[in-house]
C-alpha atoms as a PDB file:
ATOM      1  CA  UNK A   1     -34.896  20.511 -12.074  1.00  0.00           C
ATOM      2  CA  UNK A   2     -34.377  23.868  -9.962  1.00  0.00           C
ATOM      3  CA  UNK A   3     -31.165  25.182  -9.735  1.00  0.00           C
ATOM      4  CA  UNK A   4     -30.686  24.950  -6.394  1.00  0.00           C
ATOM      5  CA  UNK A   5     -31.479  21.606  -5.946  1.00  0.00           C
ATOM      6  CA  UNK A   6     -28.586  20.579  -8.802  1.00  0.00           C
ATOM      7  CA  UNK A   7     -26.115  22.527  -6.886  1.00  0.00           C
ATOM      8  CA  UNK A   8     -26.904  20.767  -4.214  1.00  0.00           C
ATOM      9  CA  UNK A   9     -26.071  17.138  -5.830  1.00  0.00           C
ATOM     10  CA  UNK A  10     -23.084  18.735  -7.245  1.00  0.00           C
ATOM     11  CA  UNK A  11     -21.620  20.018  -4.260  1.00  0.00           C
ATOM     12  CA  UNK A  12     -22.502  16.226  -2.500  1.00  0.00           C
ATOM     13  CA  UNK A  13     -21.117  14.808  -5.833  1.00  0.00           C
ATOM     14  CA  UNK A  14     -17.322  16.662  -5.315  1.00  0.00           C
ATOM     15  CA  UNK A  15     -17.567  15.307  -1.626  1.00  0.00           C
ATOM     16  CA  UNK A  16     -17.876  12.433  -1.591  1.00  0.00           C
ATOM     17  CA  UNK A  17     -15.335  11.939  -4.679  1.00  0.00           C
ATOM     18  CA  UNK A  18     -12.997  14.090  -2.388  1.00  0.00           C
ATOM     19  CA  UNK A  19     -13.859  11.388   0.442  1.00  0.00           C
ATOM     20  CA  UNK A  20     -12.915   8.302  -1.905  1.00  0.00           C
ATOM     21  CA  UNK A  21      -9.085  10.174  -3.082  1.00  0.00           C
ATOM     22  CA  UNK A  22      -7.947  10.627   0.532  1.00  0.00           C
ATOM     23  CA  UNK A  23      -9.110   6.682   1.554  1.00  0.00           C
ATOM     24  CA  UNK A  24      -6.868   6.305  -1.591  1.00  0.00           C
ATOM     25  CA  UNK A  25      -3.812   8.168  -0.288  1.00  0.00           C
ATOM     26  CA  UNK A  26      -4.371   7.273   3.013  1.00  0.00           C
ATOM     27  CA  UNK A  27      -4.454   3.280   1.821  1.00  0.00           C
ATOM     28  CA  UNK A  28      -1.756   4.161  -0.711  1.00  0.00           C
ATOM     29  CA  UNK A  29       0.200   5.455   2.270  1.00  0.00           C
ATOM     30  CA  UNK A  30      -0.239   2.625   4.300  1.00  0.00           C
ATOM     31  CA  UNK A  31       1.385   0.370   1.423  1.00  0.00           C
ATOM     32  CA  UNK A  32       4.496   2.503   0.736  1.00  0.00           C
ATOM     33  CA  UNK A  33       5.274   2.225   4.941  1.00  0.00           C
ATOM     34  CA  UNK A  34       4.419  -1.344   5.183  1.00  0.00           C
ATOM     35  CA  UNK A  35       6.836  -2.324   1.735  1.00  0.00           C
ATOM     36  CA  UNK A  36       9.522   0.150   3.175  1.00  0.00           C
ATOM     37  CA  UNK A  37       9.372  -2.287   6.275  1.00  0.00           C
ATOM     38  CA  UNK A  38       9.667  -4.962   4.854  1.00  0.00           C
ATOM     39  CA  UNK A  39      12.664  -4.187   3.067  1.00  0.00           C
ATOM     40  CA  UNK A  40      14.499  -2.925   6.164  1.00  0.00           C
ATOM     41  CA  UNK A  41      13.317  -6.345   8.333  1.00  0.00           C
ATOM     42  CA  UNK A  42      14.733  -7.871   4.901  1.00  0.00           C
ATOM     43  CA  UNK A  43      18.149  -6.066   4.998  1.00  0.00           C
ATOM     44  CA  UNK A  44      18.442  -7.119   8.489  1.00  0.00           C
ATOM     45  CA  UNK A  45      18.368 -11.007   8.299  1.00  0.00           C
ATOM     46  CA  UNK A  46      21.499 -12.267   8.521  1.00  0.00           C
ATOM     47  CA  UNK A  47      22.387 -14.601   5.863  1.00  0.00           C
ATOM     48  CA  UNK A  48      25.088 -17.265   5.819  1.00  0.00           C
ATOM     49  CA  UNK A  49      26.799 -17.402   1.869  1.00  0.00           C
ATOM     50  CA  UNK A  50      28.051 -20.773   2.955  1.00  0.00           C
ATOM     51  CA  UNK A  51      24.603 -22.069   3.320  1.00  0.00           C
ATOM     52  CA  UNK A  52      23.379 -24.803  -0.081  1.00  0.00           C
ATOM     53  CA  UNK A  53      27.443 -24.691  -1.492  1.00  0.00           C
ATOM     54  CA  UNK A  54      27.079 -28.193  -0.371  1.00  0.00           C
ATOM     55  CA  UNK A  55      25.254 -31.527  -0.592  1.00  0.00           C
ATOM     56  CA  UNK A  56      26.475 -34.524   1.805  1.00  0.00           C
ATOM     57  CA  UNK A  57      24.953 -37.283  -0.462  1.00  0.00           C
ATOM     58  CA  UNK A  58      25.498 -40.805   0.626  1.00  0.00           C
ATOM     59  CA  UNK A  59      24.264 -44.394  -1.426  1.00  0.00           C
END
């Protein structure tokens, strides 16, 4: 195999591993936002403590 021609492959080789880690962050990024909006839409819901204290049963 010539020289050149491995160097070649190599150098494609690092790209497109380069190309596959920042679709990783980017995706990775995309997750942390989306959970750190979920938890503020969470912290916003108002929430009655009163409600399922108590059962009107009747035989």
């Amino acid at each position: 195999m010539d020289i050149a021609v491995l160097s070649m492959a190599m150098s494609q080789s690092k790209a497109q591993t380069a190309a596959g880690i920042a679709v990783a962050k980017m995706a990775m990024d995309t997750n942390n936002e989306t959970g750190t909006q979920m938890t503020e839409m969470m912290k916003n819901f108002a929430v009655d403590p009163n409600l399922g204290n108590h059962i009107d049963v009747s035989v």
